[in-house]
C-alpha atoms as a PDB file:
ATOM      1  CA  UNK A   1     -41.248 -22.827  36.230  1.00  0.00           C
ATOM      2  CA  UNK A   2     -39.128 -19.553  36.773  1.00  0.00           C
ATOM      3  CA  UNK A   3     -36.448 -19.084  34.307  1.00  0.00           C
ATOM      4  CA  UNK A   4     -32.592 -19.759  35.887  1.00  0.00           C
ATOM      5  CA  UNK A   5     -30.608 -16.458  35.865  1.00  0.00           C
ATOM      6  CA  UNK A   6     -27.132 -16.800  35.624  1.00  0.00           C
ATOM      7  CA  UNK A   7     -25.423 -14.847  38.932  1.00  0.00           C
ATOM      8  CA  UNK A   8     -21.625 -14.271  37.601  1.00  0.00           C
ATOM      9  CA  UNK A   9     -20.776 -12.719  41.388  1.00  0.00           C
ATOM     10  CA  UNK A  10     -21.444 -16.098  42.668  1.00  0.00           C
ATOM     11  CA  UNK A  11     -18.350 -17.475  40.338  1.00  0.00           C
ATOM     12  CA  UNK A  12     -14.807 -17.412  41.962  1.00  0.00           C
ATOM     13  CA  UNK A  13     -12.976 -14.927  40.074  1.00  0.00           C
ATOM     14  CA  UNK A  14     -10.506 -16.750  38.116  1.00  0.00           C
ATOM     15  CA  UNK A  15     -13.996 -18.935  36.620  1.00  0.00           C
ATOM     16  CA  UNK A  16     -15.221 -15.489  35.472  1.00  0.00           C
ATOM     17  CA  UNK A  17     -11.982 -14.154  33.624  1.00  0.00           C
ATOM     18  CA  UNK A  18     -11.932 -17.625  32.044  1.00  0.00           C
ATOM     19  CA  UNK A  19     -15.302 -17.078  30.863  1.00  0.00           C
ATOM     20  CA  UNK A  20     -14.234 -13.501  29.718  1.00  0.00           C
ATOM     21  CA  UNK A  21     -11.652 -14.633  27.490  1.00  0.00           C
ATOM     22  CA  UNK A  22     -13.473 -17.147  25.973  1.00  0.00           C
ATOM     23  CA  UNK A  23     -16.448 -14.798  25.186  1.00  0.00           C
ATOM     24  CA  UNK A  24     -13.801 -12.384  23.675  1.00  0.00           C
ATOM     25  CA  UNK A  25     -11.777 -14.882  21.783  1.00  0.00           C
ATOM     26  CA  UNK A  26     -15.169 -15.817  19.976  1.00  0.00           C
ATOM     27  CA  UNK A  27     -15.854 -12.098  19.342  1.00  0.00           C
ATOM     28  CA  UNK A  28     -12.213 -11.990  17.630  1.00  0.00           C
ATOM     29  CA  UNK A  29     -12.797 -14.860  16.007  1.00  0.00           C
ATOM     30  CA  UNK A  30     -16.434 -13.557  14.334  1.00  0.00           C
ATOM     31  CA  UNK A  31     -15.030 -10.588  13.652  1.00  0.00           C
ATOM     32  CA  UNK A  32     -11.978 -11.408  11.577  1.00  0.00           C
ATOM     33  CA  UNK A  33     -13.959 -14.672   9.887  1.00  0.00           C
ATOM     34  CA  UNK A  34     -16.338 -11.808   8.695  1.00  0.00           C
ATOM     35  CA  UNK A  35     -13.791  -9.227   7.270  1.00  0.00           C
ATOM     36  CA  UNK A  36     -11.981 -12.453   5.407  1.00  0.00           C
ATOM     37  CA  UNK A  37     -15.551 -13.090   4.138  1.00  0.00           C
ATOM     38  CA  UNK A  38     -15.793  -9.709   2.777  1.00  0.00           C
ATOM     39  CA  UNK A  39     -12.191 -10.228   1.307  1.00  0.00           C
ATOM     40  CA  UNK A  40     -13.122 -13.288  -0.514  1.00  0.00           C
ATOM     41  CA  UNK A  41     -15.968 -12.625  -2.167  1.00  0.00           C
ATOM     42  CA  UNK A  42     -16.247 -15.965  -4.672  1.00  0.00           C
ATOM     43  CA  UNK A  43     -17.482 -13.146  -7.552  1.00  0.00           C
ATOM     44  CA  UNK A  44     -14.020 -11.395  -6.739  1.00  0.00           C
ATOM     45  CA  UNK A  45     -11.491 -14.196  -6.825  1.00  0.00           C
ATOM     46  CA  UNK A  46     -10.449 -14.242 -10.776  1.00  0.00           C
ATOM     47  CA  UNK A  47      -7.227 -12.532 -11.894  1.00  0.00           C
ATOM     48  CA  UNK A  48      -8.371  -9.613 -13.880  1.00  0.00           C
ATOM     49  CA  UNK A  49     -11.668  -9.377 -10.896  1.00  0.00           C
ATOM     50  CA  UNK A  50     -10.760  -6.443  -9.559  1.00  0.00           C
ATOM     51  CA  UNK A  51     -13.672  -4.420  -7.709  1.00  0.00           C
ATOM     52  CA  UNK A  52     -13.887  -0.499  -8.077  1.00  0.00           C
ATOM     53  CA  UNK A  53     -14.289   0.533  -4.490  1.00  0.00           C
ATOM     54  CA  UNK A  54     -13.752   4.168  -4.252  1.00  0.00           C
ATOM     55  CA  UNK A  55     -14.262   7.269  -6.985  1.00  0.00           C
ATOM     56  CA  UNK A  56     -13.557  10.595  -6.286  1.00  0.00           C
ATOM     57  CA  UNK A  57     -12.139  13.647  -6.945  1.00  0.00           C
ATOM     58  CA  UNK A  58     -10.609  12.067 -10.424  1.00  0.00           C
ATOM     59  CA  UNK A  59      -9.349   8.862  -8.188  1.00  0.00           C
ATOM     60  CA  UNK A  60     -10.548   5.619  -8.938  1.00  0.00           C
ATOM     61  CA  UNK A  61      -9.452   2.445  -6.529  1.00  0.00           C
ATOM     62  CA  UNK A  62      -9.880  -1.164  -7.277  1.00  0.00           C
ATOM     63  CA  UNK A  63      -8.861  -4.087  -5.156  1.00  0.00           C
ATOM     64  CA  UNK A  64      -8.499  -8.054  -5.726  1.00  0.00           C
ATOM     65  CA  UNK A  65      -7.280 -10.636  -3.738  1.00  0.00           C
ATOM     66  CA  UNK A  66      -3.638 -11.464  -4.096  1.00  0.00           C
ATOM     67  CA  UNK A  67      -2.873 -14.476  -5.293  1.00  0.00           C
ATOM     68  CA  UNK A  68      -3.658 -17.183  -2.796  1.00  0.00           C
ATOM     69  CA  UNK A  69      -3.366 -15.418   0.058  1.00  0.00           C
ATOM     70  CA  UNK A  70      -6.080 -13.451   2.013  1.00  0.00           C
ATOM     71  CA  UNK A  71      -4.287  -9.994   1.601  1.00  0.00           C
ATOM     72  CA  UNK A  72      -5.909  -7.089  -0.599  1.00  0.00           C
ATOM     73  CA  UNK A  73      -4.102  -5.735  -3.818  1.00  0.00           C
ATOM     74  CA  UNK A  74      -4.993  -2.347  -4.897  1.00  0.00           C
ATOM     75  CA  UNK A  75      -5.261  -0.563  -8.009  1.00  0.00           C
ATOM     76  CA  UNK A  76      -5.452   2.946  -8.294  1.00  0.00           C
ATOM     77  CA  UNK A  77      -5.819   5.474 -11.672  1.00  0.00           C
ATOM     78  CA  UNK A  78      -5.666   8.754 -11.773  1.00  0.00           C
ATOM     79  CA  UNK A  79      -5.347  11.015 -14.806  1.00  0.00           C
ATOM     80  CA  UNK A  80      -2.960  13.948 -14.142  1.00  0.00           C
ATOM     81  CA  UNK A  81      -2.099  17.068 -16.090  1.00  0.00           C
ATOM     82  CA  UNK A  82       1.505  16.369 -15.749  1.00  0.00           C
ATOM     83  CA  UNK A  83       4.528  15.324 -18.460  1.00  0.00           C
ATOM     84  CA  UNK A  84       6.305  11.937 -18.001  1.00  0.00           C
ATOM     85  CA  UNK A  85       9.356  13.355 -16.976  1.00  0.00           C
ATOM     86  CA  UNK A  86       7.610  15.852 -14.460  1.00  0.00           C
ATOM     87  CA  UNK A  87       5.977  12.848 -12.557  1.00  0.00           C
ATOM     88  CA  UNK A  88       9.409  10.875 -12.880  1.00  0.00           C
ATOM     89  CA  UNK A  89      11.076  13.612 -11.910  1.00  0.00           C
ATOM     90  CA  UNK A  90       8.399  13.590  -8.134  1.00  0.00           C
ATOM     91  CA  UNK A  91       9.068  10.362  -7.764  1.00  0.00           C
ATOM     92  CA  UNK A  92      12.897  10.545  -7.874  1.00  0.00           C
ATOM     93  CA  UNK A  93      13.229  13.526  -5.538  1.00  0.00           C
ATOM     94  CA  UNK A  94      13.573  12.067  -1.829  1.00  0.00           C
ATOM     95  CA  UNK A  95      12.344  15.259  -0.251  1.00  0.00           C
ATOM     96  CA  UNK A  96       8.991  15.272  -2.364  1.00  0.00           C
ATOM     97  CA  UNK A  97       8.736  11.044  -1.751  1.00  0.00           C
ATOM     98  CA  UNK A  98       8.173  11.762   1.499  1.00  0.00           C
ATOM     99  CA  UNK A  99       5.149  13.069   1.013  1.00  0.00           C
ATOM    100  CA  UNK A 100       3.960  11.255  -2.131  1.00  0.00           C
ATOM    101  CA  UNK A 101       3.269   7.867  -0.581  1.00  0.00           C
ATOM    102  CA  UNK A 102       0.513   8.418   2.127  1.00  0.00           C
ATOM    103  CA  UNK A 103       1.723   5.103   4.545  1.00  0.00           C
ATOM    104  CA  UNK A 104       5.556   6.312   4.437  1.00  0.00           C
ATOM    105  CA  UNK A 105       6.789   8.458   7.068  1.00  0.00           C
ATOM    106  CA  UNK A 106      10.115   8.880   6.063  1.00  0.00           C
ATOM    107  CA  UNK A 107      11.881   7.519   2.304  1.00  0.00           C
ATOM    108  CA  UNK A 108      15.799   7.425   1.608  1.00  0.00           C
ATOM    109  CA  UNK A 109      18.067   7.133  -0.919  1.00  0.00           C
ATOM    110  CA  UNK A 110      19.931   3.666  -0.095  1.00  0.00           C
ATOM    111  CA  UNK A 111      22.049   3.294  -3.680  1.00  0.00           C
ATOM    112  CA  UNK A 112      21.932   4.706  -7.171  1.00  0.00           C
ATOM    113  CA  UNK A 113      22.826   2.045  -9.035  1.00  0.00           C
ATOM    114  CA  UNK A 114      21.920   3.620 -12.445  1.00  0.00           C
ATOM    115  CA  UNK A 115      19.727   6.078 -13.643  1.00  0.00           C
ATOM    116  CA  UNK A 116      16.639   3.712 -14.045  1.00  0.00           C
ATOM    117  CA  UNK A 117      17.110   1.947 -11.038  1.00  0.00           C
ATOM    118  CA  UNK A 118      17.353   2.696  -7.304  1.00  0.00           C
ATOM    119  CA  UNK A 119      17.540   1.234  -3.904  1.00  0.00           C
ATOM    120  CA  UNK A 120      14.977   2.657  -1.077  1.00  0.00           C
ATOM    121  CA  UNK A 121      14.505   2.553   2.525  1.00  0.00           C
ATOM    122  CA  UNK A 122      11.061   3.781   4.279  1.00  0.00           C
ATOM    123  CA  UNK A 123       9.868   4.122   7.299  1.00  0.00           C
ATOM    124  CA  UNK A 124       5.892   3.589   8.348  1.00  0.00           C
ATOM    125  CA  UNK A 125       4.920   4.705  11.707  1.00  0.00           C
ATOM    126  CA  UNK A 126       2.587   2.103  12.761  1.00  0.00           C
ATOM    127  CA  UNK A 127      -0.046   3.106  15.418  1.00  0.00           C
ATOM    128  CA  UNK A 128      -0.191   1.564  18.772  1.00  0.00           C
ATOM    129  CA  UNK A 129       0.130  -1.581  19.497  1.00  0.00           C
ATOM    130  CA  UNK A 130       1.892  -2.344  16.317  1.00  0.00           C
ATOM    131  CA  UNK A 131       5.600  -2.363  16.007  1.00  0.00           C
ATOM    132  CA  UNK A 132       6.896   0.339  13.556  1.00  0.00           C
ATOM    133  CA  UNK A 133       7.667  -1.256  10.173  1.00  0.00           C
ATOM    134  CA  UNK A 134      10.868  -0.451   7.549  1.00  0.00           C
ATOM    135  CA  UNK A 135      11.094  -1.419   3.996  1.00  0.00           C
ATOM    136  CA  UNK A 136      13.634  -1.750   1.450  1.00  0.00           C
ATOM    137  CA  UNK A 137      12.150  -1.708  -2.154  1.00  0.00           C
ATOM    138  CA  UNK A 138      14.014  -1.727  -5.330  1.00  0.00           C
ATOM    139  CA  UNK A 139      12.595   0.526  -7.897  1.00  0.00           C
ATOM    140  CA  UNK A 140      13.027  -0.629 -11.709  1.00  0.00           C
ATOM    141  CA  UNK A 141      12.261   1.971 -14.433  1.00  0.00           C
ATOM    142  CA  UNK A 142      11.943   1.054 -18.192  1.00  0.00           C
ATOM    143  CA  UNK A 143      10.046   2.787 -21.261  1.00  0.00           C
ATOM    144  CA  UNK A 144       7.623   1.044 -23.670  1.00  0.00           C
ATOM    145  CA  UNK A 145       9.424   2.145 -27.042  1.00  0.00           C
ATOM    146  CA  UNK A 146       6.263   2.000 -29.441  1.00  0.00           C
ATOM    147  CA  UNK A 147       3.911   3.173 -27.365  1.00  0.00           C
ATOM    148  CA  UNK A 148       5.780   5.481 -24.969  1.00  0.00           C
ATOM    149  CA  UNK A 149       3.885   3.907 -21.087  1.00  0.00           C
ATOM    150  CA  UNK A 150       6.391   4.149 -18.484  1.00  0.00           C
ATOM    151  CA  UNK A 151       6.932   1.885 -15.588  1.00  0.00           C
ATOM    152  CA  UNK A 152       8.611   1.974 -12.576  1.00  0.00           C
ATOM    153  CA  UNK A 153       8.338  -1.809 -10.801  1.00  0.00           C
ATOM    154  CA  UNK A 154       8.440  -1.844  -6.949  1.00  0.00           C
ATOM    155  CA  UNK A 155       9.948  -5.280  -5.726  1.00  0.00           C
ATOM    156  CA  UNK A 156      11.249  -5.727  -1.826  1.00  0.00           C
ATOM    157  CA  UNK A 157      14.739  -6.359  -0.966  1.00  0.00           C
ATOM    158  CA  UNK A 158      14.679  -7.119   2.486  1.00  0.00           C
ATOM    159  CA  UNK A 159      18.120  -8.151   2.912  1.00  0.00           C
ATOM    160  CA  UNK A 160      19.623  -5.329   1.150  1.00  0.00           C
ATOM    161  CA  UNK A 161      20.604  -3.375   4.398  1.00  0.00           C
ATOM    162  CA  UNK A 162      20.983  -4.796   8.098  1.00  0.00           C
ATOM    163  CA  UNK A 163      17.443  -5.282  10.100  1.00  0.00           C
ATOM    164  CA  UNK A 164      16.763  -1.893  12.577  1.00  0.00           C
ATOM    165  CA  UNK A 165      16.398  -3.426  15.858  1.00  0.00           C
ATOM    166  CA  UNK A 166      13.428  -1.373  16.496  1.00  0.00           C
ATOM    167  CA  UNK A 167      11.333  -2.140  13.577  1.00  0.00           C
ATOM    168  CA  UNK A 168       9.664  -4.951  11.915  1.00  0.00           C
ATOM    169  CA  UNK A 169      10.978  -5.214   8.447  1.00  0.00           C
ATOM    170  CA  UNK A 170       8.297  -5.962   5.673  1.00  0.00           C
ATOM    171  CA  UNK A 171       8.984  -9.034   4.140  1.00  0.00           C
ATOM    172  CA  UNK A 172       7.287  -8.389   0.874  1.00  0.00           C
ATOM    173  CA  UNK A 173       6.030  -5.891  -1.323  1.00  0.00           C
ATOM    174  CA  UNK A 174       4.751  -6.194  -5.142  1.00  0.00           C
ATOM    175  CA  UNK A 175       3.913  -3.459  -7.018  1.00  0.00           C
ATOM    176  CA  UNK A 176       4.208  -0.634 -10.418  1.00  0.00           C
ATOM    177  CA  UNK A 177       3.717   2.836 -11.139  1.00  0.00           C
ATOM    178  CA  UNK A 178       2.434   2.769 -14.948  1.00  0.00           C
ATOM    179  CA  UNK A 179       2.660   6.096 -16.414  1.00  0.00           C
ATOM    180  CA  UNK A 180       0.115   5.905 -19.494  1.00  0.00           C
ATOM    181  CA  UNK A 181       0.716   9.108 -22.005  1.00  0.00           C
ATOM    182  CA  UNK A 182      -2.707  10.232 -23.070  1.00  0.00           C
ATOM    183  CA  UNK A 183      -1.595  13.816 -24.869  1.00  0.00           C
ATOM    184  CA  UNK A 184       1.140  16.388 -23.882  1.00  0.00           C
ATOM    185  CA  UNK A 185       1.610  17.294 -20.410  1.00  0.00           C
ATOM    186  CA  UNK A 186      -1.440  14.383 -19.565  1.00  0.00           C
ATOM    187  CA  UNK A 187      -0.915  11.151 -18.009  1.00  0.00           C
ATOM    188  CA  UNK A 188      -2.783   8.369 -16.679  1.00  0.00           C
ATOM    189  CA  UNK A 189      -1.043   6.837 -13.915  1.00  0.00           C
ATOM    190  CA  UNK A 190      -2.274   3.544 -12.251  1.00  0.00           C
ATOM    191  CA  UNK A 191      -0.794   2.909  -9.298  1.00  0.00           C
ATOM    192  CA  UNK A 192      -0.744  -0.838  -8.266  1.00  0.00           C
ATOM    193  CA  UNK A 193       0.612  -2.890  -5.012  1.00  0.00           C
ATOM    194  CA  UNK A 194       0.418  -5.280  -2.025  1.00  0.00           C
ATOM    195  CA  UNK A 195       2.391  -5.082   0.888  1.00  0.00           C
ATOM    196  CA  UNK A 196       2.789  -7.791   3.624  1.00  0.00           C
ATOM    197  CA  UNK A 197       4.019  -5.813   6.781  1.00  0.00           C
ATOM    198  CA  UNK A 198       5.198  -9.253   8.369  1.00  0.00           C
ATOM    199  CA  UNK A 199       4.859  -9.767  12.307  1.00  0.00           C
ATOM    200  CA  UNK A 200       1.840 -10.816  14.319  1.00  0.00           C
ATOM    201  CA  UNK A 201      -0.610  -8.331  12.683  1.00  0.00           C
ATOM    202  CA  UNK A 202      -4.215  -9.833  11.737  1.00  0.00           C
ATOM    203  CA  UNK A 203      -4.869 -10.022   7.947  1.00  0.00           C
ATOM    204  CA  UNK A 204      -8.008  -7.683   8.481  1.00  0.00           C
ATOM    205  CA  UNK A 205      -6.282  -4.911   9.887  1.00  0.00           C
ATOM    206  CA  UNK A 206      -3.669  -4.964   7.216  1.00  0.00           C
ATOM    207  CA  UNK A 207      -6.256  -4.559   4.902  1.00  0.00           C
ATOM    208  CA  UNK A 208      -7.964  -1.894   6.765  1.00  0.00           C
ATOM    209  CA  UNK A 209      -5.597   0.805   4.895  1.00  0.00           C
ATOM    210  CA  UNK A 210      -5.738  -0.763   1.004  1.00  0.00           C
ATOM    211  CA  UNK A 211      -8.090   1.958   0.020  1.00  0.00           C
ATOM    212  CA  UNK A 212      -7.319   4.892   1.532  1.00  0.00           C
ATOM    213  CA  UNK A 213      -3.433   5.288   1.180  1.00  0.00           C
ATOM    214  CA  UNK A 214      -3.959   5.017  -2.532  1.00  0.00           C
ATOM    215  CA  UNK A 215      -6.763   7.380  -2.704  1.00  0.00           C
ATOM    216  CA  UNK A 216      -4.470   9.715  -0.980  1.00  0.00           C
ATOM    217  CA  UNK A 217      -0.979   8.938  -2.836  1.00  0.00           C
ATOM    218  CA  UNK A 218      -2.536   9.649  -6.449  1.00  0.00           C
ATOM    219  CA  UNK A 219      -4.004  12.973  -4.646  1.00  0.00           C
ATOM    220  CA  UNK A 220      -0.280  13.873  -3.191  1.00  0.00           C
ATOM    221  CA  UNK A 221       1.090  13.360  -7.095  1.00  0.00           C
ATOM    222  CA  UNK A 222      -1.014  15.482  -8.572  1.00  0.00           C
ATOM    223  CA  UNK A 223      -0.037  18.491  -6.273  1.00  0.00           C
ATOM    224  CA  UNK A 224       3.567  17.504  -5.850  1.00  0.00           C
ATOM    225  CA  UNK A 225       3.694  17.629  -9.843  1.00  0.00           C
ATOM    226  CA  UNK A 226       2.619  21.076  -9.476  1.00  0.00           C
ATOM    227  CA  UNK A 227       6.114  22.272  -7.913  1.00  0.00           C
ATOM    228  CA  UNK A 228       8.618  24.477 -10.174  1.00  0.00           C
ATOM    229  CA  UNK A 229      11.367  22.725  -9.603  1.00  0.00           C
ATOM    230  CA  UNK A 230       9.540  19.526 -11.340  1.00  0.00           C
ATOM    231  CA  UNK A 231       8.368  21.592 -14.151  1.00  0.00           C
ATOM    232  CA  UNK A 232      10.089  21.605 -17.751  1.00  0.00           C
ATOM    233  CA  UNK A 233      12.306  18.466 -16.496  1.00  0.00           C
ATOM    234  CA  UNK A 234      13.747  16.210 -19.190  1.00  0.00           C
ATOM    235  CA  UNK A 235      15.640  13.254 -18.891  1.00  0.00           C
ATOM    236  CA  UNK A 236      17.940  11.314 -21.259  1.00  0.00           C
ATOM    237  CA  UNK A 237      16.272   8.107 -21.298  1.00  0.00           C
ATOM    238  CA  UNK A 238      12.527   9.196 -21.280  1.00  0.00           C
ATOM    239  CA  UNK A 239      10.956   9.882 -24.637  1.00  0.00           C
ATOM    240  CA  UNK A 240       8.289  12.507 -24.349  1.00  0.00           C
END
């Protein structure tokens, strides 16, 4: 018996484009169920399970699941030969946090309200077909006393400042700079976060970017740290 072949220019075109979009929706769907797969590994899924994905060039990045949610939080430690105050002092200056975080385009100075905590607005250029996203974070700074580790907590505000009309405002971020003294002018600084960018963007793409835009902030610190103007900094309420 000869095999039926299936003629698709005998269908009326609308019966084809049906049968399009149902082929593609399936691809979609295979493709995302495989990346959450990946995500949730059942080995990965503890708190303190994070999985060492990247190592190079002096940059180690981890990632976990977050929570109970199927977005990526990342981890990344880098030693760098730099003094507390000199990396605080990076951080702190809104020309040189342009470039230090690899997603932000743009980073401003919303309020001062003291000198260990500060109000900031970025802006991430999404690429096409994703709306541009904004964030307001509020940045927390305190010192360990005994054993010197700075943090800097990174919480979202959303509400601080009025929505842009042309961005997507990301409703949450969670996340720390530690700053871990190993010896003068020597730091270990793990850099830790997760970011929802809100909006009708698929789970897997968001994760697409947990890696590398860590790798690449901990590579911007080290050479922003290098600057003059950061060098022989000292502030009041760090302790060297």
């Amino acid at each position: 018996m000869e095999a039926y072949r299936f003629n698709y220019f005998t269908l009326p075109l609308g019966k084809i484009l049906r049968m399009a979009f149902i082929h593609l929706n399936g691809l979609l769907a295979f493709m995302l169920l495989s990346c959450i797969a990946v995500a949730q590994n059942p080995e990965q899924t503890g708190e303190d399970s994070w999985e060492l994905k990247k190592e190079e060039e002096g940059v180690q990045v981890f990632i976990r699941n977050y929570k109970d949610t199927k977005l990526l939080e990342f981890k990344a430690i880098s030693e760098v030969p730099a003094s507390l105050s000199t990396l605080i002092s990076v951080i702190r200056d809104m020309e040189d946090a342009n470039e230090l975080f690899a997603a932000s385009k743009e980073a401003k100075l919303v309020k001062k309200v003291n000198e260990l905590e500060w109000l900031i607005w970025s802006y991430i250029d999404a690429p096409f077909p994703c709306d541009d996203r904004d964030m307001v974070v509020r940045m927390s700074l305190s010192q360990d006393k005994v054993s010197g580790v700075v943090t800097i907590d990174i919480a979202s505000d959303p509400e601080a400042i009025p929505e842009k009309k042309s961005m997507v405002r990301i409703p949450l971020v969670d996340g720390s700079i530690t700053y871990i003294p190993l010896a003068k002018n020597q730091t270990r600084v793990v850099y830790q976060n997760v970011t929802d960018p809100g909006g009708l963007i698929p789970t897997w793409i968001i994760n697409m970017g947990v890696i590398k835009a860590p790798f690449e902030t901990l590579q911007n610190y080290r050479r922003l740290s290098e600057k003059e103007k950061h060098q022989d900094v000292q502030f009041d309420f760090i302790e060297e």
